[in-house]
C-alpha atoms as a PDB file:
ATOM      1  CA  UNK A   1     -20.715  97.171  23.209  1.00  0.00           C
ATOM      2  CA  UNK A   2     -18.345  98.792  20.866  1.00  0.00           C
ATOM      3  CA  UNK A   3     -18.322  98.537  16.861  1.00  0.00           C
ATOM      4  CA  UNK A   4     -21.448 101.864  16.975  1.00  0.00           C
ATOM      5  CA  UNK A   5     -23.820  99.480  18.649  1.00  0.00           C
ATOM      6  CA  UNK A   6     -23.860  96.502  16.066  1.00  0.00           C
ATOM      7  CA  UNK A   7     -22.296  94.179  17.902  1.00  0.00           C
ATOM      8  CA  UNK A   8     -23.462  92.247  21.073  1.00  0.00           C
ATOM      9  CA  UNK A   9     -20.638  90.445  23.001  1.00  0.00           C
ATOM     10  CA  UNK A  10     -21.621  86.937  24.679  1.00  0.00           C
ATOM     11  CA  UNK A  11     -19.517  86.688  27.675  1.00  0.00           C
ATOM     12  CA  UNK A  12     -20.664  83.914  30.057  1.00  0.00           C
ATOM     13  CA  UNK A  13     -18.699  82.285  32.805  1.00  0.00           C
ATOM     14  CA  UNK A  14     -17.276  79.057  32.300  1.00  0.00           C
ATOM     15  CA  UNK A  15     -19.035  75.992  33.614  1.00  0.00           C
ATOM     16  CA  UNK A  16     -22.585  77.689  33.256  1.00  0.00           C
ATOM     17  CA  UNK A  17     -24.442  74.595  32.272  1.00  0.00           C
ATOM     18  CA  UNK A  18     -23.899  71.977  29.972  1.00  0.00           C
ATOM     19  CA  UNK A  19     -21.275  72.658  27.238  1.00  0.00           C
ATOM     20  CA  UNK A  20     -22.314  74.898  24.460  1.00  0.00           C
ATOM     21  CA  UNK A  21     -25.796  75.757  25.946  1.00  0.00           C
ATOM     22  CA  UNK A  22     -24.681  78.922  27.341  1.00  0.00           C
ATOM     23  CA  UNK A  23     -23.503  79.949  24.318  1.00  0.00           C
ATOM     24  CA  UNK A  24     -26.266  79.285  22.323  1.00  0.00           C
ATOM     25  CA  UNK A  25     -29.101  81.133  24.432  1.00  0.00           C
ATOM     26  CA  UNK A  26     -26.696  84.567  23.969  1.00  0.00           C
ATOM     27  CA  UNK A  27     -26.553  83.765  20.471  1.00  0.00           C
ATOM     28  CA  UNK A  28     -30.471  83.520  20.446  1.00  0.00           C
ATOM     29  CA  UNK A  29     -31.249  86.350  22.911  1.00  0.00           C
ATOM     30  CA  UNK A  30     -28.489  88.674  21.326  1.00  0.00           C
ATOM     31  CA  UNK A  31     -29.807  91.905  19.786  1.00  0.00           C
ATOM     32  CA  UNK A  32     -26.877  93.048  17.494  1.00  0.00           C
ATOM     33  CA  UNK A  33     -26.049  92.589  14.276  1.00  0.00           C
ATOM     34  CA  UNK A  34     -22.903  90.558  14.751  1.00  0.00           C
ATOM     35  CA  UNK A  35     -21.625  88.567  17.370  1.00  0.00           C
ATOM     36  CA  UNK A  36     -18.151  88.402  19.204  1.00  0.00           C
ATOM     37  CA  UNK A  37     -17.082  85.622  22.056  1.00  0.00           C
ATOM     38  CA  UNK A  38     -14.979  86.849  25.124  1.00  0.00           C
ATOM     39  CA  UNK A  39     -13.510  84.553  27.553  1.00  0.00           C
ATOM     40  CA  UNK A  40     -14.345  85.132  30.660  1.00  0.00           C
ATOM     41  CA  UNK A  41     -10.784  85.646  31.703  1.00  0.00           C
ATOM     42  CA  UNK A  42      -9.695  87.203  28.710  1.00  0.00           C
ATOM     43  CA  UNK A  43     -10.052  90.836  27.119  1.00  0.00           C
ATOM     44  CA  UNK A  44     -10.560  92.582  23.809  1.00  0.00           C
ATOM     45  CA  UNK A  45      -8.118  95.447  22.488  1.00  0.00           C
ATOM     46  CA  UNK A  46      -9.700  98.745  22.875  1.00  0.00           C
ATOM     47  CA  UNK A  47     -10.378  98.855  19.241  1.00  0.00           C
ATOM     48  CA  UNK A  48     -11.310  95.513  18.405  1.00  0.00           C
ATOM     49  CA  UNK A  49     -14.821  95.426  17.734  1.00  0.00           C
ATOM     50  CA  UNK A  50     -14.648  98.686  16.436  1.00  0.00           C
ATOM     51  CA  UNK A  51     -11.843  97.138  13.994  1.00  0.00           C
ATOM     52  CA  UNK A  52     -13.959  93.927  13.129  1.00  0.00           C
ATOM     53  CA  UNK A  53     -17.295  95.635  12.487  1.00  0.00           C
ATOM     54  CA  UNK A  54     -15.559  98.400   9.758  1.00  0.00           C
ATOM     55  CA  UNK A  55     -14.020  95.275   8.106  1.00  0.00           C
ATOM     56  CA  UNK A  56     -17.737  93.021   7.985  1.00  0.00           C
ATOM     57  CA  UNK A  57     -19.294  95.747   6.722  1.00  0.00           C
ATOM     58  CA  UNK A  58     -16.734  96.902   4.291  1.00  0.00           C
ATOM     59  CA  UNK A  59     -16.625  93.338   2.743  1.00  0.00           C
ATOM     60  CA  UNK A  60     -20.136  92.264   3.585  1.00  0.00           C
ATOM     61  CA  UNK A  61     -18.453  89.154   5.475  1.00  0.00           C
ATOM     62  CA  UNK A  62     -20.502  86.798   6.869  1.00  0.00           C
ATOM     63  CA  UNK A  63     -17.822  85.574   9.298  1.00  0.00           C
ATOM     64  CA  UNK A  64     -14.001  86.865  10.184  1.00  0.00           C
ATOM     65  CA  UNK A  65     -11.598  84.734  11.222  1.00  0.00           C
ATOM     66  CA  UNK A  66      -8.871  86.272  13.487  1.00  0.00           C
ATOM     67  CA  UNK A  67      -5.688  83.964  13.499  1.00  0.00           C
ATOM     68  CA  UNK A  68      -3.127  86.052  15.535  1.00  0.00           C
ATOM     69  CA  UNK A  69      -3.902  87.117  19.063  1.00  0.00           C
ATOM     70  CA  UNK A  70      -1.838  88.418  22.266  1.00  0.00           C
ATOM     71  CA  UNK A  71      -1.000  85.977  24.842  1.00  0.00           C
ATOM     72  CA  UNK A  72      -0.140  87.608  28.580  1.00  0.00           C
ATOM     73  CA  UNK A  73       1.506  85.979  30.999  1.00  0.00           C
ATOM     74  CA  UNK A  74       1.758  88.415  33.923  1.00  0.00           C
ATOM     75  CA  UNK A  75      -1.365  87.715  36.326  1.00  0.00           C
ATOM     76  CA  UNK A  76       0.045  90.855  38.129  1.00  0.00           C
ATOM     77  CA  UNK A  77      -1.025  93.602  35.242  1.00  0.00           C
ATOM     78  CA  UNK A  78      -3.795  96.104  35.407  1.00  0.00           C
ATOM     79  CA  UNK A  79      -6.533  95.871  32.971  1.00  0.00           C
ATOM     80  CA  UNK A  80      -4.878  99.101  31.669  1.00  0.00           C
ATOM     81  CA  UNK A  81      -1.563  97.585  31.073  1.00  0.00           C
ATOM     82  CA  UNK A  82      -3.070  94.641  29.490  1.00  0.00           C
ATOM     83  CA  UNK A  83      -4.913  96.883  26.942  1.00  0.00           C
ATOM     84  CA  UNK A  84      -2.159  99.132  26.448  1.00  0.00           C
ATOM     85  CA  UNK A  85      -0.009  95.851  24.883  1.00  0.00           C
ATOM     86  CA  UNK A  86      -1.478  97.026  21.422  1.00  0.00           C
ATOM     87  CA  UNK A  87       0.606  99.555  22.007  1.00  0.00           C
ATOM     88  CA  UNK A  88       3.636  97.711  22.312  1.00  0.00           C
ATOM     89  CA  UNK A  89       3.640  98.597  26.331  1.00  0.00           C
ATOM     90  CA  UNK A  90       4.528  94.907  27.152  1.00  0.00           C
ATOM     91  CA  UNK A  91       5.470  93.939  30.562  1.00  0.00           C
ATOM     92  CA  UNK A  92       7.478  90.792  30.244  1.00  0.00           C
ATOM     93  CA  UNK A  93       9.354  88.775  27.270  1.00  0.00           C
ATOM     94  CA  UNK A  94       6.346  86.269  28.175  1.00  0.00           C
ATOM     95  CA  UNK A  95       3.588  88.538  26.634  1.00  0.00           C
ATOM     96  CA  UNK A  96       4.196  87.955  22.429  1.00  0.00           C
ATOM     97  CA  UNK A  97       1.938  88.065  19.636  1.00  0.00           C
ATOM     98  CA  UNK A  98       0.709  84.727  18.560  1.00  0.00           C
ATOM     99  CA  UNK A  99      -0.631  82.634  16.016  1.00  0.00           C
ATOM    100  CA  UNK A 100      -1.027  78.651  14.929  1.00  0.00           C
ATOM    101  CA  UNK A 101       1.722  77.331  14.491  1.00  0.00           C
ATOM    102  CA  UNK A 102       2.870  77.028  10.843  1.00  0.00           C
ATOM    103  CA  UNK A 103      -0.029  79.306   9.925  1.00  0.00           C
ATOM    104  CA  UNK A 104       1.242  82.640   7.283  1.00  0.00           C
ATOM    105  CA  UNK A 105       1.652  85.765   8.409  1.00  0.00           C
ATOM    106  CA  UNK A 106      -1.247  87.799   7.227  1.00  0.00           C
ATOM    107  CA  UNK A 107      -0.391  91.606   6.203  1.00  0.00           C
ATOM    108  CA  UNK A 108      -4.179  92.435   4.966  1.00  0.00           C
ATOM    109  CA  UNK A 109      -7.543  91.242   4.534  1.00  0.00           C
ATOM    110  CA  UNK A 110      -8.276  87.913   2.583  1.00  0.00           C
ATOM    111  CA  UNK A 111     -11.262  87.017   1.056  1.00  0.00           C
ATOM    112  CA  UNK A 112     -11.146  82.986   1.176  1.00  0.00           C
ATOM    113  CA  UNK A 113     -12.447  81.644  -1.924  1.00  0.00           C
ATOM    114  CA  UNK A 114     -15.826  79.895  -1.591  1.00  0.00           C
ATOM    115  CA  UNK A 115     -14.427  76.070  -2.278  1.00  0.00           C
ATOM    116  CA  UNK A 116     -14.825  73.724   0.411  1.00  0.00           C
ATOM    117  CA  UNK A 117     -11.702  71.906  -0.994  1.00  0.00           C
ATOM    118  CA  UNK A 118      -9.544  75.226  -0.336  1.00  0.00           C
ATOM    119  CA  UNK A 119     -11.315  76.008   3.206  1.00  0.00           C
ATOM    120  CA  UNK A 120     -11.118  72.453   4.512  1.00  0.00           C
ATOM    121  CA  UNK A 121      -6.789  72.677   3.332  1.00  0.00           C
ATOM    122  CA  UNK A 122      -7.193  76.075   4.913  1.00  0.00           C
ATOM    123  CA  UNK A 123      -8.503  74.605   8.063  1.00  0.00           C
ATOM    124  CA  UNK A 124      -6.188  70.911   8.101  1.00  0.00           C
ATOM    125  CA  UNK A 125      -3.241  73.553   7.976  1.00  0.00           C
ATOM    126  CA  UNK A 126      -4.025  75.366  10.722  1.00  0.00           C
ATOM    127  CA  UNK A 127      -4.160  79.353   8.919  1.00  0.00           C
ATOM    128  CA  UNK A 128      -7.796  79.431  10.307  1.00  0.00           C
ATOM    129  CA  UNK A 129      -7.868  80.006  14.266  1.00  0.00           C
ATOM    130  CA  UNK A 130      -9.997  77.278  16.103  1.00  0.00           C
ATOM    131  CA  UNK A 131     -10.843  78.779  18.912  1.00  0.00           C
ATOM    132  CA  UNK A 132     -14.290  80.562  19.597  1.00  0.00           C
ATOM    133  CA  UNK A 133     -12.936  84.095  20.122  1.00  0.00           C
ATOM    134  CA  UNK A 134     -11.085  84.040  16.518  1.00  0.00           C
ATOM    135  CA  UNK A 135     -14.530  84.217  15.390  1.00  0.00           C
ATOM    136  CA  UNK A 136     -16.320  87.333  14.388  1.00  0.00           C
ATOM    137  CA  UNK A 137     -20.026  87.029  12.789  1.00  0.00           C
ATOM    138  CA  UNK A 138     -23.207  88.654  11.737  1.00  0.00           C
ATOM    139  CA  UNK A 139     -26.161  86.604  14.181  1.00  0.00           C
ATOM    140  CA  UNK A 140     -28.325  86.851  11.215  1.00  0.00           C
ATOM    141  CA  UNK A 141     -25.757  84.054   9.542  1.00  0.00           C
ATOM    142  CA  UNK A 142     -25.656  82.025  12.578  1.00  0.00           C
ATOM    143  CA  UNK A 143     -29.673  81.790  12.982  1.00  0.00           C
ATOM    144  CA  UNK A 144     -30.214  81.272   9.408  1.00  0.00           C
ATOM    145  CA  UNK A 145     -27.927  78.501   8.655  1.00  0.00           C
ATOM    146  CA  UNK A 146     -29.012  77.092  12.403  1.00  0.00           C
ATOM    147  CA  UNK A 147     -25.160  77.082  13.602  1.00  0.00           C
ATOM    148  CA  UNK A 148     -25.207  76.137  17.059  1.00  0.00           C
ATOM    149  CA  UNK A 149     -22.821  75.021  19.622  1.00  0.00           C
ATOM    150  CA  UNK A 150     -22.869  71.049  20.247  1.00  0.00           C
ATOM    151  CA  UNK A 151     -23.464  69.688  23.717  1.00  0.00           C
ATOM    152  CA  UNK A 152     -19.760  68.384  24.490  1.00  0.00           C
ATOM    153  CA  UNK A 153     -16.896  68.866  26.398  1.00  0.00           C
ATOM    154  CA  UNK A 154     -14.221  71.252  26.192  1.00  0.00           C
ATOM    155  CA  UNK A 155     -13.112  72.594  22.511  1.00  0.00           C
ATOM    156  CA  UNK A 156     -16.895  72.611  21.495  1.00  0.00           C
ATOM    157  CA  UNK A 157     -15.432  75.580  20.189  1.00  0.00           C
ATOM    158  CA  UNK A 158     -13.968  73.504  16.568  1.00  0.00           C
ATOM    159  CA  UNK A 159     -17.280  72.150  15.229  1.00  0.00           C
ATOM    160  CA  UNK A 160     -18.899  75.175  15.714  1.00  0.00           C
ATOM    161  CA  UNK A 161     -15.994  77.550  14.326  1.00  0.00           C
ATOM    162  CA  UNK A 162     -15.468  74.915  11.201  1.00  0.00           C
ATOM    163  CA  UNK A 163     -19.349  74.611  10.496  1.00  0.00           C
ATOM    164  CA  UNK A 164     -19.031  78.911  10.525  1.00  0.00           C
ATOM    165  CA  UNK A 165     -16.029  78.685   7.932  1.00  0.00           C
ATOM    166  CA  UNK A 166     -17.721  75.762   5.583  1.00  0.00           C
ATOM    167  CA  UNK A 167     -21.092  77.611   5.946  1.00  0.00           C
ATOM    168  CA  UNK A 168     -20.086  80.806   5.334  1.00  0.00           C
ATOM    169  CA  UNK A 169     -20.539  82.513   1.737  1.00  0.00           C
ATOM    170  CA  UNK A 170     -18.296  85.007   2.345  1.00  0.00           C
ATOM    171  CA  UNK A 171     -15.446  84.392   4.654  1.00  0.00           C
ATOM    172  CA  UNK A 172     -12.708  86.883   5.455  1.00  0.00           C
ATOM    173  CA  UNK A 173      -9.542  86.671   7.334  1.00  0.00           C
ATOM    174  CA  UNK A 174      -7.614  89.519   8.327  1.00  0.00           C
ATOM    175  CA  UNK A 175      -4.137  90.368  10.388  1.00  0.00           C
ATOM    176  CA  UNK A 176      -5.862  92.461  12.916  1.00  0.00           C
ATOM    177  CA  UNK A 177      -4.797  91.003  16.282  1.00  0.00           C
ATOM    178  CA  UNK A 178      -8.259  92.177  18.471  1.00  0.00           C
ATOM    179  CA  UNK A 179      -7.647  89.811  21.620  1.00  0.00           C
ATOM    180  CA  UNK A 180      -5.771  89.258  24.632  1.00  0.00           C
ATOM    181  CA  UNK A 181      -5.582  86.230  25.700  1.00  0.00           C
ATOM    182  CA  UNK A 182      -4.388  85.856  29.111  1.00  0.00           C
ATOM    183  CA  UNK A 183      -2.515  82.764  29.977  1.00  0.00           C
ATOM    184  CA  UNK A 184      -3.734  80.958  33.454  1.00  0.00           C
ATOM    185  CA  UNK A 185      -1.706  77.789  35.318  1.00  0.00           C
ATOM    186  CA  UNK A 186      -4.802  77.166  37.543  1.00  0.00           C
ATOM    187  CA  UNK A 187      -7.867  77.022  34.630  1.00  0.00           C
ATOM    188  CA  UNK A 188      -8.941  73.488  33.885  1.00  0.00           C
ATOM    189  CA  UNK A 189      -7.024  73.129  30.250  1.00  0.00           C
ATOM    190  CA  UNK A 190      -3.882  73.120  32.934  1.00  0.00           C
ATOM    191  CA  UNK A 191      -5.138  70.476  34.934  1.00  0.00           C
ATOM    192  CA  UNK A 192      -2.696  67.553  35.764  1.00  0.00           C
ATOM    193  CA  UNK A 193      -2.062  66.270  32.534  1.00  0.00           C
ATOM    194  CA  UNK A 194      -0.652  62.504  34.094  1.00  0.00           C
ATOM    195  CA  UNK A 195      -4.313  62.034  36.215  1.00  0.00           C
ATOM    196  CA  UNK A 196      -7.118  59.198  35.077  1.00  0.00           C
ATOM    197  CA  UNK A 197      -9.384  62.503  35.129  1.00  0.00           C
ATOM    198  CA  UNK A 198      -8.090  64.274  32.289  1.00  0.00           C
ATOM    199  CA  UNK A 199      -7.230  61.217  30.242  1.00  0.00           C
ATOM    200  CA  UNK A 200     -11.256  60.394  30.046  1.00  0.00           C
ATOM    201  CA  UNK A 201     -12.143  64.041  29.592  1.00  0.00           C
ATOM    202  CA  UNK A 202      -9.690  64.382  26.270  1.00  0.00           C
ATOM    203  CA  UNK A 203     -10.732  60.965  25.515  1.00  0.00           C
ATOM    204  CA  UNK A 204     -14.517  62.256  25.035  1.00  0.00           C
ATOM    205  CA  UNK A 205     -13.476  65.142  23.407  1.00  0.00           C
ATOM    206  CA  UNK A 206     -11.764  62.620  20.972  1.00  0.00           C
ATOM    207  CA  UNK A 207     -15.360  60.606  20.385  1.00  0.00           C
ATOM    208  CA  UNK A 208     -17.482  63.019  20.810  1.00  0.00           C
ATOM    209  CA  UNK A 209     -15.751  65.541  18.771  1.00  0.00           C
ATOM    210  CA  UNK A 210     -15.333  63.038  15.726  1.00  0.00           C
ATOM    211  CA  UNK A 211     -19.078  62.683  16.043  1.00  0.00           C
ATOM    212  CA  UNK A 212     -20.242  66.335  15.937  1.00  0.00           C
ATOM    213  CA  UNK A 213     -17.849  67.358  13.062  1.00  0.00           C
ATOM    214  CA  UNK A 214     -19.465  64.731  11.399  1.00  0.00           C
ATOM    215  CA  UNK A 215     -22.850  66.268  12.030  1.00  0.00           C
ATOM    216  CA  UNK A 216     -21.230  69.148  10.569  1.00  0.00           C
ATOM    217  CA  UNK A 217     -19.619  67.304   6.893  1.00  0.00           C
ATOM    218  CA  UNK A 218     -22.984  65.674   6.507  1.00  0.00           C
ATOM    219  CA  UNK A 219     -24.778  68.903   5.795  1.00  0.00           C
ATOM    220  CA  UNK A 220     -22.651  69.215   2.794  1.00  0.00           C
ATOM    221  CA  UNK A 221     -22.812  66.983   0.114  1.00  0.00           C
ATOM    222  CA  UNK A 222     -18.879  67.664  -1.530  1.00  0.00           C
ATOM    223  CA  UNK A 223     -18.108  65.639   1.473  1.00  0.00           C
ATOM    224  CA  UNK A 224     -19.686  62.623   0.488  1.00  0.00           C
ATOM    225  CA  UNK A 225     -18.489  63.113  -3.016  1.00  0.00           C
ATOM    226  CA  UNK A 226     -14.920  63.437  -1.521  1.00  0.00           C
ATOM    227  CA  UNK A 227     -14.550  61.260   1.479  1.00  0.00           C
ATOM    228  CA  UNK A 228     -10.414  62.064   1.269  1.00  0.00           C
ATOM    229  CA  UNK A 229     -11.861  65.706   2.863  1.00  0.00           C
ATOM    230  CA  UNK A 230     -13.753  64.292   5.145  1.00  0.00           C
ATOM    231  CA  UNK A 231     -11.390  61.701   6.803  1.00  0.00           C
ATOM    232  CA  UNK A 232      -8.681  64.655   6.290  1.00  0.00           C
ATOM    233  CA  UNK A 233     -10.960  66.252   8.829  1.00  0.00           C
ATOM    234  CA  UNK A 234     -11.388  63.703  11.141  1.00  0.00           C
ATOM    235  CA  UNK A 235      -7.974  62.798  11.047  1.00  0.00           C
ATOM    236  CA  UNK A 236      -6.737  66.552  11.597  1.00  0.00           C
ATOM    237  CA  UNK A 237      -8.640  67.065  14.840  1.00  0.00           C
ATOM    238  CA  UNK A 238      -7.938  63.022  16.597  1.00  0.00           C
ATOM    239  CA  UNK A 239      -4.492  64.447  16.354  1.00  0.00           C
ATOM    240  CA  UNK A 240      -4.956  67.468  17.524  1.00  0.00           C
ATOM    241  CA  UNK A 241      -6.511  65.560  20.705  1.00  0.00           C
ATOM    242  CA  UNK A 242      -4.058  63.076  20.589  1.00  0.00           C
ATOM    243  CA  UNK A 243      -1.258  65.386  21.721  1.00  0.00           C
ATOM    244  CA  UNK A 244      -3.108  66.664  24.940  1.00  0.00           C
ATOM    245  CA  UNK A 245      -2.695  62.414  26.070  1.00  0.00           C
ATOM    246  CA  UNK A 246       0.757  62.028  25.215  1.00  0.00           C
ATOM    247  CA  UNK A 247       2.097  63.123  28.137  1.00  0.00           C
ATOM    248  CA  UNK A 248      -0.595  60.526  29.742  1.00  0.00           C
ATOM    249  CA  UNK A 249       0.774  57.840  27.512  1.00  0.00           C
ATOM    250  CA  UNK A 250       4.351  57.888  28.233  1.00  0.00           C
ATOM    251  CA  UNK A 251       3.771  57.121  31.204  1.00  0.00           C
ATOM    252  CA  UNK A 252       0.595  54.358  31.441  1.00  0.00           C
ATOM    253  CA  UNK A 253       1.117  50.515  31.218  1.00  0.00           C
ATOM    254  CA  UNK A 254      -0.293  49.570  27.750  1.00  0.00           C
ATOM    255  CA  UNK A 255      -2.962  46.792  29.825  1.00  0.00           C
ATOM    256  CA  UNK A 256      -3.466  49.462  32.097  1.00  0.00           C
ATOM    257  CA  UNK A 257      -5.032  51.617  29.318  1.00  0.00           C
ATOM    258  CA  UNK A 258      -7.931  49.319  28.303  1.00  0.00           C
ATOM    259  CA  UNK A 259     -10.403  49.674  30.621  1.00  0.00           C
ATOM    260  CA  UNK A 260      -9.854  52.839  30.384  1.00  0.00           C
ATOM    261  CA  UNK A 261     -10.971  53.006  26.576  1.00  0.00           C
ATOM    262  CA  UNK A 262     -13.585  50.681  27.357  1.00  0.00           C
ATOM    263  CA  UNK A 263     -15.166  52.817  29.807  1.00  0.00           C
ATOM    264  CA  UNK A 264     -15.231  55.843  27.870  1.00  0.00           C
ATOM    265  CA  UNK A 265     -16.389  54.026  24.523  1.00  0.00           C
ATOM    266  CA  UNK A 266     -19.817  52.607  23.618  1.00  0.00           C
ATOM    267  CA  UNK A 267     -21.364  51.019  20.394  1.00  0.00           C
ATOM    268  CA  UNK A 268     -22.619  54.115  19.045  1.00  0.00           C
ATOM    269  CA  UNK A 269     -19.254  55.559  18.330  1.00  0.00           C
ATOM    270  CA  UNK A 270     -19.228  54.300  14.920  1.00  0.00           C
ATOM    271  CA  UNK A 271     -17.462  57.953  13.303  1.00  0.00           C
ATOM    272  CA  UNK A 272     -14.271  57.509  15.350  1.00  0.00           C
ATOM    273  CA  UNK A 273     -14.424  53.476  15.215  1.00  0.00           C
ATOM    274  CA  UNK A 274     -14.201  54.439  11.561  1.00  0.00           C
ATOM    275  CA  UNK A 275     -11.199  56.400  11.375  1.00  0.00           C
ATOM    276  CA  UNK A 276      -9.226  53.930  13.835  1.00  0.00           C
ATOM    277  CA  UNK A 277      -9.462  51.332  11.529  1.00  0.00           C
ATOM    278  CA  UNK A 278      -8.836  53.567   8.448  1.00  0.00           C
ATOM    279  CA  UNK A 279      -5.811  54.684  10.509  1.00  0.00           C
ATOM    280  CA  UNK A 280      -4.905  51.479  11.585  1.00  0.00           C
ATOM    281  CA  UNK A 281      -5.459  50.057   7.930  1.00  0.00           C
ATOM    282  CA  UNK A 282      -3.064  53.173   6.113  1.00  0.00           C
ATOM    283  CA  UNK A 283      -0.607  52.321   9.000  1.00  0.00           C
ATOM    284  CA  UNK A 284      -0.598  48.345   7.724  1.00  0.00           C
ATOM    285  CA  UNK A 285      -0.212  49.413   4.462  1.00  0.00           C
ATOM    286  CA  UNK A 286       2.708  51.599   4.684  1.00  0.00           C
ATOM    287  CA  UNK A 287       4.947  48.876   6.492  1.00  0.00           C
ATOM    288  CA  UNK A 288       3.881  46.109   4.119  1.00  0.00           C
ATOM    289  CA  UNK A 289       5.457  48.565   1.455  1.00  0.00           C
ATOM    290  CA  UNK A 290       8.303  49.296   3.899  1.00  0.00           C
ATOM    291  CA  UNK A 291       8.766  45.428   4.095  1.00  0.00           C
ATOM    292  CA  UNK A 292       8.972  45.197   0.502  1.00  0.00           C
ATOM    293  CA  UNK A 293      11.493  47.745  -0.091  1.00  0.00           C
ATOM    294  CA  UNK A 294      13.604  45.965   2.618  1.00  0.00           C
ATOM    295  CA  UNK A 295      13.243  42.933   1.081  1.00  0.00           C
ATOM    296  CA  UNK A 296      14.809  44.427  -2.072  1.00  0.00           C
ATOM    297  CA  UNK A 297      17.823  44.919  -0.365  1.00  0.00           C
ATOM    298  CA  UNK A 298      17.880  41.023   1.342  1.00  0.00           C
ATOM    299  CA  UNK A 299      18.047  39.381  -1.749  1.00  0.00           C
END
């Protein structure tokens, strides 16, 4: 609906199958030109698609990347106050417009160069959105570059939204803020953060993840002639994961967490083996030249 019949929205309700399959049959079955991705909890401004369309097809975009969003925190509101916060009808101090953290206020459209160097800083920095639903594209661009979502567990959403900004010829991001995002305590990303249960789920996501953005470098070959981009990669999102475990961490016996790893981890695993020891290795090398500049001063 909306944008004069040229988009098809693929709302599907969470848990509807494996991870990323749901997703990828709309994407296949879809009939419009572009495609936009709706949480099932979450809603679009009244204008959004409308918005997003005029701007592909003014630019001839193959993707738009929406950074800033609203977030609503009143589970009370009508769907008409929620789509009247465009408007600046906002309920509570709770309900703000947001954006990654760190990432530049945008005040028009942006035409991102086409260098994979500049996207992947871009991306490492957080001014490109991660999520699915900061993603606007034509299905033409998705089918013919065979961008699909991978078969993993929650925050799929990354590979799929950095294969769209590396694969994309011509990638735009713009100011517009076209969603509503609406903030729930009970959904499963709020889950007790301190329980065995969500340790091995964001532990997966860790492996897994490392894996399938992998997939992703290795249909590019400026990764292989710069593997400082790809580990930059890697290393961006194991951080990003790492800070969804550190509540989980502060609060775990160190021999407690080992069979924990070891049940999560198998042989196979050799992308994220990879980057421990290259993290482990830069972490060796910066106090051996800590230790030398302390021994400068014990002479």
């Amino acid at each position: 609906g909306g944008g004069g019949g040229k988009v098809h929205v693929v709302k599907l309700p969470k848990n509807s199958g494996a991870p990323g399959l749901p997703l990828n049959i709309g994407i296949q079955f879809a009939c419009g030109k572009y495609i936009a991705f709706l949480d099932n909890d979450d809603l679009f401004t009244k204008t959004a698609l409308e918005e997003l369309t005029a701007l592909a097809e003014e630019y001839q975009a193959d993707a738009i990347n929406t950074n800033e969003f609203f977030a609503f925190n009143d589970r009370n509101a009508s769907t008409e106050e929620l789509l009247d916060v465009k408007n600046h009808h906002v309920v509570n101090c709770h309900n703000v417009s947001a954006r990654n953290a760190g990432a530049p206020r945008l005040h028009e459209a942006v035409v991102i160069s086409e260098s994979l160097a500049e996207r992947v800083n871009h991306w490492i920095n957080f001014d490109f959105h991660w999520a699915t639903w900061a993603t606007f594209c034509r299905r033409d661009f998705l089918i013919l570059n065979q961008i699909k979502f991978p078969n993993m567990p929650p925050a799929d959403d990354q590979p799929f939204n950095f294969n769209c900004i590396c694969s994309a010829k011509k990638l735009l991001r713009v100011p517009n803020i076209t969603y509503i995002y609406r903030i729930r305590h009970d959904s499963l990303s709020h889950e007790n953060a301190n329980s065995e249960k969500y340790f091995c789920k964001w532990l997966k996501v860790l492996s897994t993840g490392c894996n399938e953005f992998d997939n992703v470098m290795k249909r590019f070959p400026f990764f292989d002639e710069h593997p400082d981009y790809r580990y930059a990669v890697l290393d961006w999102h194991v951080k990003h994961k790492l800070h969804q475990l550190q509540n989980f961490y502060a609060q775990i016996h160190p021999a407690a967490l080992q069979p924990l790893v070891e049940k999560e981890f198998h042989s196979d695993e050799a992308t994220f083996a990879a980057y421990l020891f290259n993290t482990v290795n830069i972490q060796r090398l910066q106090i051996m030249r800590l230790q030398q500049e302390l021994s400068k001063f014990q002479r």
